[in-house]
Protein backbone atom coordinates (compact mmCIF):
# COMPACT_ATOMS: atom_id res chain seq x y z
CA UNK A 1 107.21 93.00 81.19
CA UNK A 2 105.98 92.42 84.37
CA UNK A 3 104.11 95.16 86.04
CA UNK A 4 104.95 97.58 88.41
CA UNK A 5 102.46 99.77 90.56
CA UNK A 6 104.11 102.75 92.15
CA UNK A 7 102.05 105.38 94.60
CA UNK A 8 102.92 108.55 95.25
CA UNK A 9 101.48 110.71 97.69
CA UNK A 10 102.05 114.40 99.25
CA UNK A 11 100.00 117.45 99.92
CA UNK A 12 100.03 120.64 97.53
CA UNK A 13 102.77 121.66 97.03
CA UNK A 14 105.20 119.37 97.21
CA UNK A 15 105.86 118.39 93.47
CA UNK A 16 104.50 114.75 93.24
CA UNK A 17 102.69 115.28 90.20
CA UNK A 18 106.00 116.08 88.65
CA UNK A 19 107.64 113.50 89.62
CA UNK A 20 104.84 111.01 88.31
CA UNK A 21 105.05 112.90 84.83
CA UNK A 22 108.73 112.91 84.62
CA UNK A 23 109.17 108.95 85.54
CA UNK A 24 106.61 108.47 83.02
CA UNK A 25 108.34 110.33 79.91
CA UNK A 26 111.57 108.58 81.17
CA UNK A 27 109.90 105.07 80.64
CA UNK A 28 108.53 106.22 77.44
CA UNK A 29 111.95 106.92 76.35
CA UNK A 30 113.00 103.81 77.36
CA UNK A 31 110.03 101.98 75.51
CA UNK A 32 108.18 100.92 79.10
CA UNK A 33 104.16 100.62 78.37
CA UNK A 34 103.55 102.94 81.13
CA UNK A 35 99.94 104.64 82.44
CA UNK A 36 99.60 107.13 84.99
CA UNK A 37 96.25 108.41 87.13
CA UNK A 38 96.17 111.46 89.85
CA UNK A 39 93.99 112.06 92.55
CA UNK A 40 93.96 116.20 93.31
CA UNK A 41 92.67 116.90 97.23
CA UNK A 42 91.99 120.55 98.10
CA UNK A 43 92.76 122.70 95.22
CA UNK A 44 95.03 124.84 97.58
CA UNK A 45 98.42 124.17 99.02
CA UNK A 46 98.19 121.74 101.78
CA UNK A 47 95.27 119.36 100.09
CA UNK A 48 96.19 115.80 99.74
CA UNK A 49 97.64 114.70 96.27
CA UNK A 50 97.98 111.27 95.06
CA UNK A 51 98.97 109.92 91.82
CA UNK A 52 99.85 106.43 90.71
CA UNK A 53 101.98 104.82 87.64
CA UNK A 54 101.59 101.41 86.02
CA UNK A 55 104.58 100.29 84.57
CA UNK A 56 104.57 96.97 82.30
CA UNK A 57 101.10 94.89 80.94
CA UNK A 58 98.45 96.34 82.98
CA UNK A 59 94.71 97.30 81.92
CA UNK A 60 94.01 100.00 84.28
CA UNK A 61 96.28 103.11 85.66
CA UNK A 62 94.15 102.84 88.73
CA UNK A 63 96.24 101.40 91.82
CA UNK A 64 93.59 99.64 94.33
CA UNK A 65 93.93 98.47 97.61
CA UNK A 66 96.25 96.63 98.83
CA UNK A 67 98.26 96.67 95.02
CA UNK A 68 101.03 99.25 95.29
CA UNK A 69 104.57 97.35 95.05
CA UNK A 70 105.88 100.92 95.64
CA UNK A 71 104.51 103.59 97.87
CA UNK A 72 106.72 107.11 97.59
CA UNK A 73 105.39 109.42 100.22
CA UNK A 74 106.71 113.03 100.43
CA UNK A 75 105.23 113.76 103.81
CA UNK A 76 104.79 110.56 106.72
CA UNK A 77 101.44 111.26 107.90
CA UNK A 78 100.10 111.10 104.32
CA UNK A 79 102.66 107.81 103.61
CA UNK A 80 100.93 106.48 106.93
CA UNK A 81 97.18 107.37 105.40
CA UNK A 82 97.98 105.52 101.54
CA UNK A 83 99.24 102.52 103.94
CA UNK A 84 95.41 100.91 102.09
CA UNK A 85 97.38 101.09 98.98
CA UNK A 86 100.03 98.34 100.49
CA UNK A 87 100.34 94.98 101.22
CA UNK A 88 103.36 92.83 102.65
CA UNK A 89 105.34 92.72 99.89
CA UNK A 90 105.12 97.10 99.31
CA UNK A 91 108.52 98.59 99.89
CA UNK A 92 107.75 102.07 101.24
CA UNK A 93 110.00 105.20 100.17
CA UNK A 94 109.45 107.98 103.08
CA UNK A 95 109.94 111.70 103.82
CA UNK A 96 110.48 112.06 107.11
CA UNK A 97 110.13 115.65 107.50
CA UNK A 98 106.92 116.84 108.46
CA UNK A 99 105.05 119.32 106.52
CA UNK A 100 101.37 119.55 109.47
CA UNK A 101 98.19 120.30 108.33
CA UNK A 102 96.40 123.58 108.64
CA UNK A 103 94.62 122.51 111.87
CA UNK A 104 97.80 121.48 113.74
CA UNK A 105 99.21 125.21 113.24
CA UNK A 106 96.02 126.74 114.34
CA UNK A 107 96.44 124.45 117.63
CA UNK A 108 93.60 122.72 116.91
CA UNK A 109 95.57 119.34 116.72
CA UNK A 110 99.02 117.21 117.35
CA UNK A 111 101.02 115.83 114.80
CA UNK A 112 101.43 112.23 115.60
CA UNK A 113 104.74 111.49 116.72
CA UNK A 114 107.19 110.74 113.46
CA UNK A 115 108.57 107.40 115.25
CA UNK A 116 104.72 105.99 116.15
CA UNK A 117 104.31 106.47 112.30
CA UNK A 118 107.32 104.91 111.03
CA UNK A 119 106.70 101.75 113.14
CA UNK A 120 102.88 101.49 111.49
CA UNK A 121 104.09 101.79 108.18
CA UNK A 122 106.73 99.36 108.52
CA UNK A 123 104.72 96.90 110.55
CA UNK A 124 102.51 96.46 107.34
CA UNK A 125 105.15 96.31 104.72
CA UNK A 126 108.21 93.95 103.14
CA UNK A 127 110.24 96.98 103.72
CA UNK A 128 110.46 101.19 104.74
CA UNK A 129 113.20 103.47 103.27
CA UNK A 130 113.19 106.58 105.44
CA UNK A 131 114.74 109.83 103.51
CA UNK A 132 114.70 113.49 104.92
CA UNK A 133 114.21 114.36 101.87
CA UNK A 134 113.53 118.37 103.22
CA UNK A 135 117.09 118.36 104.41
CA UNK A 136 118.47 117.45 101.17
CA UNK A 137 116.43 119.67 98.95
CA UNK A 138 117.61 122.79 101.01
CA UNK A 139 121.95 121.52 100.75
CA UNK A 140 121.12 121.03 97.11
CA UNK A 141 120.56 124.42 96.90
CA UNK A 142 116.52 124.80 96.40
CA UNK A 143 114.04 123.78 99.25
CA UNK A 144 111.34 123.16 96.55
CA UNK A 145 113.38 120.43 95.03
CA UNK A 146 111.83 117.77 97.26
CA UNK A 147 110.39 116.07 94.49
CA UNK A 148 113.70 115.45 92.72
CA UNK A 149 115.23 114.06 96.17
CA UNK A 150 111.89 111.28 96.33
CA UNK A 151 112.36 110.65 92.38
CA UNK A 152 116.46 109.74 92.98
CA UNK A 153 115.52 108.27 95.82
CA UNK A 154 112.97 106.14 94.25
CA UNK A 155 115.97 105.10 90.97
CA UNK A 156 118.62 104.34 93.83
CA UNK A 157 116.40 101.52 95.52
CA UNK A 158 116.69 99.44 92.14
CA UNK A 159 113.10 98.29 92.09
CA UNK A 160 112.25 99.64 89.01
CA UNK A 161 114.12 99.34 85.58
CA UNK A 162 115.05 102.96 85.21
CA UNK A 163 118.07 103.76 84.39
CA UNK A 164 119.45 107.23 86.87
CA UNK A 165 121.12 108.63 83.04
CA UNK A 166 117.75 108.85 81.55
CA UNK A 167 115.87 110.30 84.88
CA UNK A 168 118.59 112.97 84.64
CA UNK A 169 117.44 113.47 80.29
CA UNK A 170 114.24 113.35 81.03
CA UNK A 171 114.59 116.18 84.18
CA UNK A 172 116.77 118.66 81.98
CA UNK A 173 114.86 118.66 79.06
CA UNK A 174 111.77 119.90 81.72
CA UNK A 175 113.47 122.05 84.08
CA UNK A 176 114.07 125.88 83.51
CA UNK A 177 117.72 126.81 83.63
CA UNK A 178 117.78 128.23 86.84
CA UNK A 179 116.77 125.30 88.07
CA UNK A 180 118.32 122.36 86.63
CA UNK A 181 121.67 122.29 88.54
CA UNK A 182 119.64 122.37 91.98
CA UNK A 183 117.40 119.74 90.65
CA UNK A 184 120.31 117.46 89.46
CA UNK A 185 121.81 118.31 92.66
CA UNK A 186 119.00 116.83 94.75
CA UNK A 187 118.15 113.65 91.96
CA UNK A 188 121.72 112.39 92.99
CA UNK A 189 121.73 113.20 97.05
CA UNK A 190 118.24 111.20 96.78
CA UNK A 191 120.24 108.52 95.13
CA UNK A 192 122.93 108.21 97.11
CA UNK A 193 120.20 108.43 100.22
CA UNK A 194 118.52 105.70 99.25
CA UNK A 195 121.39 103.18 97.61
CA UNK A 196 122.86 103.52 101.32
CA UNK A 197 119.95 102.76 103.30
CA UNK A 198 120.42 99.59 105.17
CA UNK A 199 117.45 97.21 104.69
């Protein structure tokens, strides 16, 4: 199959890594040659984290410049620093919330203003799909489920061949019971987030 070469990117904390693992056993299951890569920042909550999956005939799980089709950011100043990875033809899934760095809370910087980095990453890319994907995670019931709100939200855009039912296997064979209907909860509100965004 043709190739796919999806990005994602967050700070510590946030759950990306997960959600590159758990897209990967789901296109296992579904017989998808598949290679992943990660990229760890500061070992500490709050470090950059990036990690990339090849899906399809590829040679290398390494995503270069300028090669992601798909860029999945869970926080927009770090979607806004991966913008390397993209080209014209990138569509760009988004967090909106914020989540600012150490240095910004300390008052030794501003956060850049959300709208100033929405209109970068959109003026370099085929297409942005803005999700507040915080918001969601807390109504499904667990604020740490931001990584299951960027996963659905990356199965409702339909640029991969992933079907939602075997996301949703792949996520409850993984998750500890206390979790899963949260989880679930916040796979589907990504969905539905992203299936109604207007292009």
């Amino acid at each position: 199959m043709e190739s796919k070469r999806i990005v994602f990117v967050g700070v510590g904390g946030q759950g990306n890594l997960l959600s590159t693992r758990l897209l990967g056993e789901a296109c296992l299951a579904a017989g998808i040659p598949v290679m992943a890569s990660e990229i760890h920042g500061m070992a500490q909550r709050g470090g950059i984290v990036e990690s990339a999956l090849v899906m399809g005939d590829a040679a290398s799980p390494i995503v270069s410049k300028g090669e992601a089709d798909i860029l999945v950011g869970f926080e927009p100043l770090e979607t806004l620093r991966a913008i390397h990875k993209c080209n014209k033809d990138t569509v760009v899934i988004t967090n909106i919330h914020p989540l600012p760095p150490f240095t910004v809370a300390i008052g030794q910087g501003a956060y850049p203003d959300i709208k100033r980095i929405l209109d970068l990453v959109r003026a370099h890319v085929c297409s942005l799909i803005t999700v507040d994907g915080d918001k969601l995670a807390a109504r499904a019931g667990n604020p740490l489920s931001l990584n299951m709100v960027m996963l659905g939200a990356l199965i409702g855009s339909r640029l991969i061949p992933v079907h939602e039912g075997l996301l949703k296997e792949t996520i409850s064979k993984t998750t500890k019971q206390a979790f899963l209907k949260s989880n679930l909860k916040a796979f589907d509100l990504g969905i539905a987030a992203s299936t109604s965004f207007s292009r």
